[in-house]
C-alpha atoms as a PDB file:
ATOM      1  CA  UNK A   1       0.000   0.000   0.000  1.00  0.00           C
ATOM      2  CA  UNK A   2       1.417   3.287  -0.854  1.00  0.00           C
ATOM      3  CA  UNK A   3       0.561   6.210   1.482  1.00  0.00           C
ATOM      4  CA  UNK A   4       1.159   9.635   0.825  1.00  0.00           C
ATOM      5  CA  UNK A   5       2.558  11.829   2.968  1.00  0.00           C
ATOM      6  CA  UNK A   6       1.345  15.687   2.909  1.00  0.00           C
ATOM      7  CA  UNK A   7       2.771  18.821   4.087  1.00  0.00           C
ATOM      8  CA  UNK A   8       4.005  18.788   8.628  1.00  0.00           C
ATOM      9  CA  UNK A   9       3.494  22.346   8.716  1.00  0.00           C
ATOM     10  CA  UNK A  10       0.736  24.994   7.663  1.00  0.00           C
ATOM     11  CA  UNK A  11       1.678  28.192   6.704  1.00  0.00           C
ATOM     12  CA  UNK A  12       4.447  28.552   9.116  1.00  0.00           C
ATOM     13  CA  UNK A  13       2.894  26.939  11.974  1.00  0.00           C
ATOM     14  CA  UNK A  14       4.476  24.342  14.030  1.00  0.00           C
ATOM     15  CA  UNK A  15       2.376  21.110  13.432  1.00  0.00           C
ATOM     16  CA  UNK A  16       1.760  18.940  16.647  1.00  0.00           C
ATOM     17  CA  UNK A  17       2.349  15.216  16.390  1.00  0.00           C
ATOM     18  CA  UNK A  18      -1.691  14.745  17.204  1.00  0.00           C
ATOM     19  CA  UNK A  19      -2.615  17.213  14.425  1.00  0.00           C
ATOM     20  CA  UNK A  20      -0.475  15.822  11.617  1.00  0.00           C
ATOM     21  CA  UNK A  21      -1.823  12.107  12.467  1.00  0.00           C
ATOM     22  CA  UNK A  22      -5.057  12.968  12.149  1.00  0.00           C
ATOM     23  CA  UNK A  23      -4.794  15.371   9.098  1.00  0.00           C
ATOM     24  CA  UNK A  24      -2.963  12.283   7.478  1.00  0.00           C
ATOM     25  CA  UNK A  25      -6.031   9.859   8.824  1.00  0.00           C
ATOM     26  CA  UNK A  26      -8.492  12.334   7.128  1.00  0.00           C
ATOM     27  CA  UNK A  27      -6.972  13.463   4.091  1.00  0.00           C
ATOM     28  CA  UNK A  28      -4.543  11.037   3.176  1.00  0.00           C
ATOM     29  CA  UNK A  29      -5.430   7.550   4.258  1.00  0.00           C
ATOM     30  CA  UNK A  30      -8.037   5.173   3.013  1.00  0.00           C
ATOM     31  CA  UNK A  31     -10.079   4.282   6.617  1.00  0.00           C
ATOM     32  CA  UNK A  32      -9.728  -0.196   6.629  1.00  0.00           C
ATOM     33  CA  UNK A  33     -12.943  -0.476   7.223  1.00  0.00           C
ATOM     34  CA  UNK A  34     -13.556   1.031   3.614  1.00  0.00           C
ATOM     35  CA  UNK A  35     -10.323  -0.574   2.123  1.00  0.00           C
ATOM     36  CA  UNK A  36     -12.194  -4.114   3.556  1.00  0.00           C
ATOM     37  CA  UNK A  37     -15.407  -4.233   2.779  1.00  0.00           C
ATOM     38  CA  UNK A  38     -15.109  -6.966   0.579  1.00  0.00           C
ATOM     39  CA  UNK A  39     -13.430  -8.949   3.346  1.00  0.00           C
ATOM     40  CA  UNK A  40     -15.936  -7.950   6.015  1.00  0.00           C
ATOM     41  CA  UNK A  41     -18.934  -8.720   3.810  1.00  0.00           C
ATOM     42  CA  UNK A  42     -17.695 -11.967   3.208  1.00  0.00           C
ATOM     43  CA  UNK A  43     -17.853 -12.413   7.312  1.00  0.00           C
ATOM     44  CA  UNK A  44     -21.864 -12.677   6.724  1.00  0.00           C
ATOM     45  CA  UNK A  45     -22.906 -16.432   6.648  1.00  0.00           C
ATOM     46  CA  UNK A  46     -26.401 -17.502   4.810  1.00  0.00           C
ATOM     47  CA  UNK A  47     -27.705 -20.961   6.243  1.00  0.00           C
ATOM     48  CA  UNK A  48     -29.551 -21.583   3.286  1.00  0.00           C
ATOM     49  CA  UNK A  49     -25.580 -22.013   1.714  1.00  0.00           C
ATOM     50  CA  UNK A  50     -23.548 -23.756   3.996  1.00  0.00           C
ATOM     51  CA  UNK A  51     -22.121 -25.691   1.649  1.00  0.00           C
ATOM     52  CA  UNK A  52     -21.041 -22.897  -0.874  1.00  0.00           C
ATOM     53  CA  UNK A  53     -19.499 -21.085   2.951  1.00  0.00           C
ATOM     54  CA  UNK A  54     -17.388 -23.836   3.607  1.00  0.00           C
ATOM     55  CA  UNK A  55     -15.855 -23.966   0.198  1.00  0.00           C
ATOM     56  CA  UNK A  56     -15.258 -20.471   0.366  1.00  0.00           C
ATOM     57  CA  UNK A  57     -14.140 -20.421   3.885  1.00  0.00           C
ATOM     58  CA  UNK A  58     -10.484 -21.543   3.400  1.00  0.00           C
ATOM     59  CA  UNK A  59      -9.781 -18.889   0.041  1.00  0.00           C
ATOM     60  CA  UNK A  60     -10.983 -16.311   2.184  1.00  0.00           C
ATOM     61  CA  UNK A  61      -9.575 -16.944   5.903  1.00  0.00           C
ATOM     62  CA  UNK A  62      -6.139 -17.212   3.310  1.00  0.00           C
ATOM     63  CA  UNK A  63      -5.987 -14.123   1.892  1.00  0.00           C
ATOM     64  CA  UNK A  64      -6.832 -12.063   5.409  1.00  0.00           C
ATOM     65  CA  UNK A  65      -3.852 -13.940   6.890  1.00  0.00           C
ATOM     66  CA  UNK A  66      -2.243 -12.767   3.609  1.00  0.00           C
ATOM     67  CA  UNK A  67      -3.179  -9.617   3.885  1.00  0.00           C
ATOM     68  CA  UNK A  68      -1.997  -9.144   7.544  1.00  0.00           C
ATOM     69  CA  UNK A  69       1.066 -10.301   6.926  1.00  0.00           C
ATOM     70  CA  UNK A  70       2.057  -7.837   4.294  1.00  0.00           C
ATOM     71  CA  UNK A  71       0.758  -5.212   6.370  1.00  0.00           C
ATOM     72  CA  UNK A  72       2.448  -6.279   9.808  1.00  0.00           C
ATOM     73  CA  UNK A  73       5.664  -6.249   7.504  1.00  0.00           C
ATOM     74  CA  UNK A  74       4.624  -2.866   5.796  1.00  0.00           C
ATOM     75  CA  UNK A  75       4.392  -1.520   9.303  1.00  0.00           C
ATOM     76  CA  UNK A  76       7.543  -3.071  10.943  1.00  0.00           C
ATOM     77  CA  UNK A  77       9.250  -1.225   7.841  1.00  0.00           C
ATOM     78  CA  UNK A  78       7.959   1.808   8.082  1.00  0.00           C
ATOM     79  CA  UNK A  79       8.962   1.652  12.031  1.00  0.00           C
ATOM     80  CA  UNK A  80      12.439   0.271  10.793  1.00  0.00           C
ATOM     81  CA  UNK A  81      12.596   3.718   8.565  1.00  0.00           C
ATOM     82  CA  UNK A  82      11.039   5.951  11.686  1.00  0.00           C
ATOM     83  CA  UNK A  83      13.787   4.911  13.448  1.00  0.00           C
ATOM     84  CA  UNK A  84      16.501   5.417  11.296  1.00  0.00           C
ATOM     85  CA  UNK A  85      15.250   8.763  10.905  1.00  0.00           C
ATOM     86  CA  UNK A  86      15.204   9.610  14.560  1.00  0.00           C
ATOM     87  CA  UNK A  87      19.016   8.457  14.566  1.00  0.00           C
ATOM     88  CA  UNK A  88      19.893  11.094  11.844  1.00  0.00           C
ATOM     89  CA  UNK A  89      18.030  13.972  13.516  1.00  0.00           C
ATOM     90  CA  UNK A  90      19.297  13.429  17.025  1.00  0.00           C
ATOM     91  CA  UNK A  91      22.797  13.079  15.177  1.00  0.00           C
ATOM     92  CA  UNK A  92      22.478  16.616  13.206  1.00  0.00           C
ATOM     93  CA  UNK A  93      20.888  17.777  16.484  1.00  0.00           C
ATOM     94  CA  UNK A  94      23.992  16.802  18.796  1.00  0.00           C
ATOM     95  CA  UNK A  95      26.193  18.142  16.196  1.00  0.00           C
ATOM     96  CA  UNK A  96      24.996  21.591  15.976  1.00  0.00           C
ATOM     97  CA  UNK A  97      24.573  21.672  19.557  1.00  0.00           C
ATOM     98  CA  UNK A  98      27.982  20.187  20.302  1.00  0.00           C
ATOM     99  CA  UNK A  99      29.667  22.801  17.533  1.00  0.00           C
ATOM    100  CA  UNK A 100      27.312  26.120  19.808  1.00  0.00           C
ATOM    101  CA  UNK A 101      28.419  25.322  22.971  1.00  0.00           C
ATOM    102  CA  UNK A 102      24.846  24.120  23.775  1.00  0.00           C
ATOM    103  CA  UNK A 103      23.962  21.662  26.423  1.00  0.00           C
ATOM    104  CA  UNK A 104      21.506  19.255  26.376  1.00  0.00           C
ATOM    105  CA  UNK A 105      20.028  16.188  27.803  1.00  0.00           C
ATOM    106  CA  UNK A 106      18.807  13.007  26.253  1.00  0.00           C
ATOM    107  CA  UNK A 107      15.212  14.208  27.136  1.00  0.00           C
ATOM    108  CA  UNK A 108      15.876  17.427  25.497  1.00  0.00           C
ATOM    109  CA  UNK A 109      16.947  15.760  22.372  1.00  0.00           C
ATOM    110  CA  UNK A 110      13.870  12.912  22.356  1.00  0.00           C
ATOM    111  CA  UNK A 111      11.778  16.103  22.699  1.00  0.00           C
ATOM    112  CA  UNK A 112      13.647  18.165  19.566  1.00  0.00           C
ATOM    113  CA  UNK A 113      13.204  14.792  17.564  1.00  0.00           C
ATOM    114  CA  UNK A 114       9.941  14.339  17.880  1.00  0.00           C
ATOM    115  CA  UNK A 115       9.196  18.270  16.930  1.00  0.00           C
ATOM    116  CA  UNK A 116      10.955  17.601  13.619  1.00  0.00           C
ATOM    117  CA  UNK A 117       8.627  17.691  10.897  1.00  0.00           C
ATOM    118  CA  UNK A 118      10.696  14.555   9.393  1.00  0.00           C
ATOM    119  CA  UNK A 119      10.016  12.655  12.215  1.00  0.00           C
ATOM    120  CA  UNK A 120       6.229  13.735  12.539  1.00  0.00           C
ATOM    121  CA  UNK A 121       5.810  12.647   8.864  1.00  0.00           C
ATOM    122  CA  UNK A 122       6.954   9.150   9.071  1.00  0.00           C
ATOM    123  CA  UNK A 123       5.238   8.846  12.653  1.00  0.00           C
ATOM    124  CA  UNK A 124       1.927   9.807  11.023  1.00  0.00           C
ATOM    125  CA  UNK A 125       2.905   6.757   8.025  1.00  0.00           C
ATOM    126  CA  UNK A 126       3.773   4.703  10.943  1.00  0.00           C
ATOM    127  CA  UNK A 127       0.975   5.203  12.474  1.00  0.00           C
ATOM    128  CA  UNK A 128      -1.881   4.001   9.433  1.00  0.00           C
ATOM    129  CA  UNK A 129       0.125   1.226   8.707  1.00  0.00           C
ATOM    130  CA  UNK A 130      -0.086   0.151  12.085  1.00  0.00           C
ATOM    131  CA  UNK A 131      -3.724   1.161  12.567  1.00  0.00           C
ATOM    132  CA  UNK A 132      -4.177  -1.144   9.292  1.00  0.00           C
ATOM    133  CA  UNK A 133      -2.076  -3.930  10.402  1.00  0.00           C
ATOM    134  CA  UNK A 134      -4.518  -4.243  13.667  1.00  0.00           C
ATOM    135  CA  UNK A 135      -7.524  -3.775  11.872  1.00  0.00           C
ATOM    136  CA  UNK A 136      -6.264  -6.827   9.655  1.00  0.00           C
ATOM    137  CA  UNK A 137      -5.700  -8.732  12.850  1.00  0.00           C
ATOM    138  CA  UNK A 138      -9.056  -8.397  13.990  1.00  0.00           C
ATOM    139  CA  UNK A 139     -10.250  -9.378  10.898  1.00  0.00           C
ATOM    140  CA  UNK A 140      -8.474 -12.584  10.605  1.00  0.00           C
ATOM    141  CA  UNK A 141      -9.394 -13.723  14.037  1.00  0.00           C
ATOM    142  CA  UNK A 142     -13.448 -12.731  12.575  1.00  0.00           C
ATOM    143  CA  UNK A 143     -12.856 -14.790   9.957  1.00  0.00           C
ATOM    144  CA  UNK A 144     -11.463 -18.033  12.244  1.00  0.00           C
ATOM    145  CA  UNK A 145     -14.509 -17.040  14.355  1.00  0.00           C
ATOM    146  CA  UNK A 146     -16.331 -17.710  10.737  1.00  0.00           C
ATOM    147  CA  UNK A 147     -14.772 -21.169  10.522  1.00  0.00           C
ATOM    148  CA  UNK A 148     -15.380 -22.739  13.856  1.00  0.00           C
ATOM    149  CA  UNK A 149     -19.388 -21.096  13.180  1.00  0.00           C
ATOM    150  CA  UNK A 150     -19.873 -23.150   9.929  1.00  0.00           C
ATOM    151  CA  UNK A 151     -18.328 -25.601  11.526  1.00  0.00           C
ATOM    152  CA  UNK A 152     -21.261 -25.608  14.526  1.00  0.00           C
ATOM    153  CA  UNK A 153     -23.926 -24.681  11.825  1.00  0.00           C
ATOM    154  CA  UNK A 154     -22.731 -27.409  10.018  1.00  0.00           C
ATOM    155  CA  UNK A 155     -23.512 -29.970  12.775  1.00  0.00           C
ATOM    156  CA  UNK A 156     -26.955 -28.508  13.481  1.00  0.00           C
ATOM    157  CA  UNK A 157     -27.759 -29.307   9.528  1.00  0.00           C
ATOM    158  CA  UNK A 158     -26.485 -33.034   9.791  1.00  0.00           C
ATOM    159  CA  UNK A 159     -29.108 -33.516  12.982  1.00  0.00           C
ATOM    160  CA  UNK A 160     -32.065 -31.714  10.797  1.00  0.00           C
ATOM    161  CA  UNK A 161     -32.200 -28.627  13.055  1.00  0.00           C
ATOM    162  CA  UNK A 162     -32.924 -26.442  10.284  1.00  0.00           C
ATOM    163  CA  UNK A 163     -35.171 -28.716   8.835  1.00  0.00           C
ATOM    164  CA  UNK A 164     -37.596 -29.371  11.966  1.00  0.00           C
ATOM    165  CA  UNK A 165     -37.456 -25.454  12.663  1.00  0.00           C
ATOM    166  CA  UNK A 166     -38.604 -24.085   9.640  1.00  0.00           C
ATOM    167  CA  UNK A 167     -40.889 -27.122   8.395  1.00  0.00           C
ATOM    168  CA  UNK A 168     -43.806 -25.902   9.673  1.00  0.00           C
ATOM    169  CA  UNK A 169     -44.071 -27.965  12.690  1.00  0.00           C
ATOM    170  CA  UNK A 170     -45.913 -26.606  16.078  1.00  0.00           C
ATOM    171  CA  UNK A 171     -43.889 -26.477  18.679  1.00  0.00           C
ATOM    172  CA  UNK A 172     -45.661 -29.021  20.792  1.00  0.00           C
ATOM    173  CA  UNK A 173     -44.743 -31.819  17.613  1.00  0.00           C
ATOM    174  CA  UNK A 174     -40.429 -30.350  18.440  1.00  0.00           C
ATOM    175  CA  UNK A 175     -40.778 -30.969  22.052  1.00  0.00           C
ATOM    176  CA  UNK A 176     -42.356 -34.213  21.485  1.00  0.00           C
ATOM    177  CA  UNK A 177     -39.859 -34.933  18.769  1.00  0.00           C
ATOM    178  CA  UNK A 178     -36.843 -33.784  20.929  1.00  0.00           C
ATOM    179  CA  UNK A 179     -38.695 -35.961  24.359  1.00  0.00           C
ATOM    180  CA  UNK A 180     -39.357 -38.873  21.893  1.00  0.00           C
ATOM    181  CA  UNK A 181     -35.498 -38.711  21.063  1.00  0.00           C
ATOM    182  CA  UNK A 182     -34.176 -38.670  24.801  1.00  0.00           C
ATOM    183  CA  UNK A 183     -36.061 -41.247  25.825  1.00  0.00           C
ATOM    184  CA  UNK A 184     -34.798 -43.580  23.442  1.00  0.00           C
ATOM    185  CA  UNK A 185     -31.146 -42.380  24.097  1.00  0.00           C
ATOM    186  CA  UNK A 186     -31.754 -43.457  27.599  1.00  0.00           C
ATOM    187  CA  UNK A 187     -33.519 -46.607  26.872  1.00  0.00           C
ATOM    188  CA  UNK A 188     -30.183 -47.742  24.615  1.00  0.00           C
ATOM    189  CA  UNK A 189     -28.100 -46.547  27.426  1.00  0.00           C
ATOM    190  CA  UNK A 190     -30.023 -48.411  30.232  1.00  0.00           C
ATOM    191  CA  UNK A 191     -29.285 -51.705  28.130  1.00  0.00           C
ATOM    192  CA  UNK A 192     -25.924 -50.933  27.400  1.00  0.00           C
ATOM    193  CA  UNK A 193     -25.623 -51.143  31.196  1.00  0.00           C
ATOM    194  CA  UNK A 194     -26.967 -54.599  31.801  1.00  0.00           C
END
């Protein structure tokens, strides 16, 4: 995914970290829940299809788990980069200060990084990618949830659950159906113990 990173600073103004992240998360990035749409309709299951769902399930649970993996490693990167950007500044930073006679602590310098519209930039890229790489996450753990449901709904459709609920049936013929059936479990159990 290729983000784009606008302008840190407006019209002379000193951007704030907060303010450059969210101008980037308005302007710049596409929100995941858009991006995935495709992948979060697919989360929908239609009992009427349970067969066509399982087929499907496996293609689609593969290319979330595909997905989040490129993006965990997109984001990893762009920390990776963050990083070695924050090692140049505080280097320039120490230099110039070391050449003016100006002291400093390591907090000062953090602090100076982390103003540098350099650093807010790639914080703000940082920052989508991991946003994204999360929102992946949770979307591969929806779509195991997915699995282990057709799996149950499955099940229900081998012992006619479906089929006694929706064939018309009163619902003193179930419970009559469903006492008639646990009876005779206990009547084969009863002579399995003698």
């Amino acid at each position: 995914m290729k983000l784009k990173i606008g302008k840190a600073k407006a019209d002379g103004e000193q951007s704030t970290l907060a303010a450059t992240d969210a101008l980037a998360d308005k302007h710049l990035y596409v929100d995941p829940r858009e991006e995935f749409a495709d992948l979060r309709a697919g989360l929908l299951i239609d009992r009427n299809s349970l067969d066509d769902d399982m087929v499907r399930q496996p293609v689609l649970f593969q290319e979330v788990s595909e997905r989040y993996v490129l993006a965990q490693s997109e984001a990893i990167s762009a920390k990776e980069k963050l990083a070695g950007v924050d090692a140049l500044l505080a280097h320039e930073l120490r230099t110039k200060w070391n050449i003016s006679g100006e002291k400093y602590t390591e907090t000062k310098l953090g602090d100076a990084v982390q103003g540098e519209p350099k650093h807010i930039v790639g914080y703000a890229h940082w920052s989508a990618l991991a946003r994204r790489a999360a929102y992946l996450g949770a979307l591969k753990e929806s779509y195991d949830q997915r699995s282990k449901m057709l799996r149950e709904l499955g099940q229900l459709f081998v012992v006619g659950y479906f089929s006694r609920a929706t064939s018309g049936a009163g619902k003193r013929d179930v419970d009559a159906a469903q006492a008639a059936a646990g009876r005779e479990g206990m009547r084969k159990l009863r002579q399995r113990e003698e």
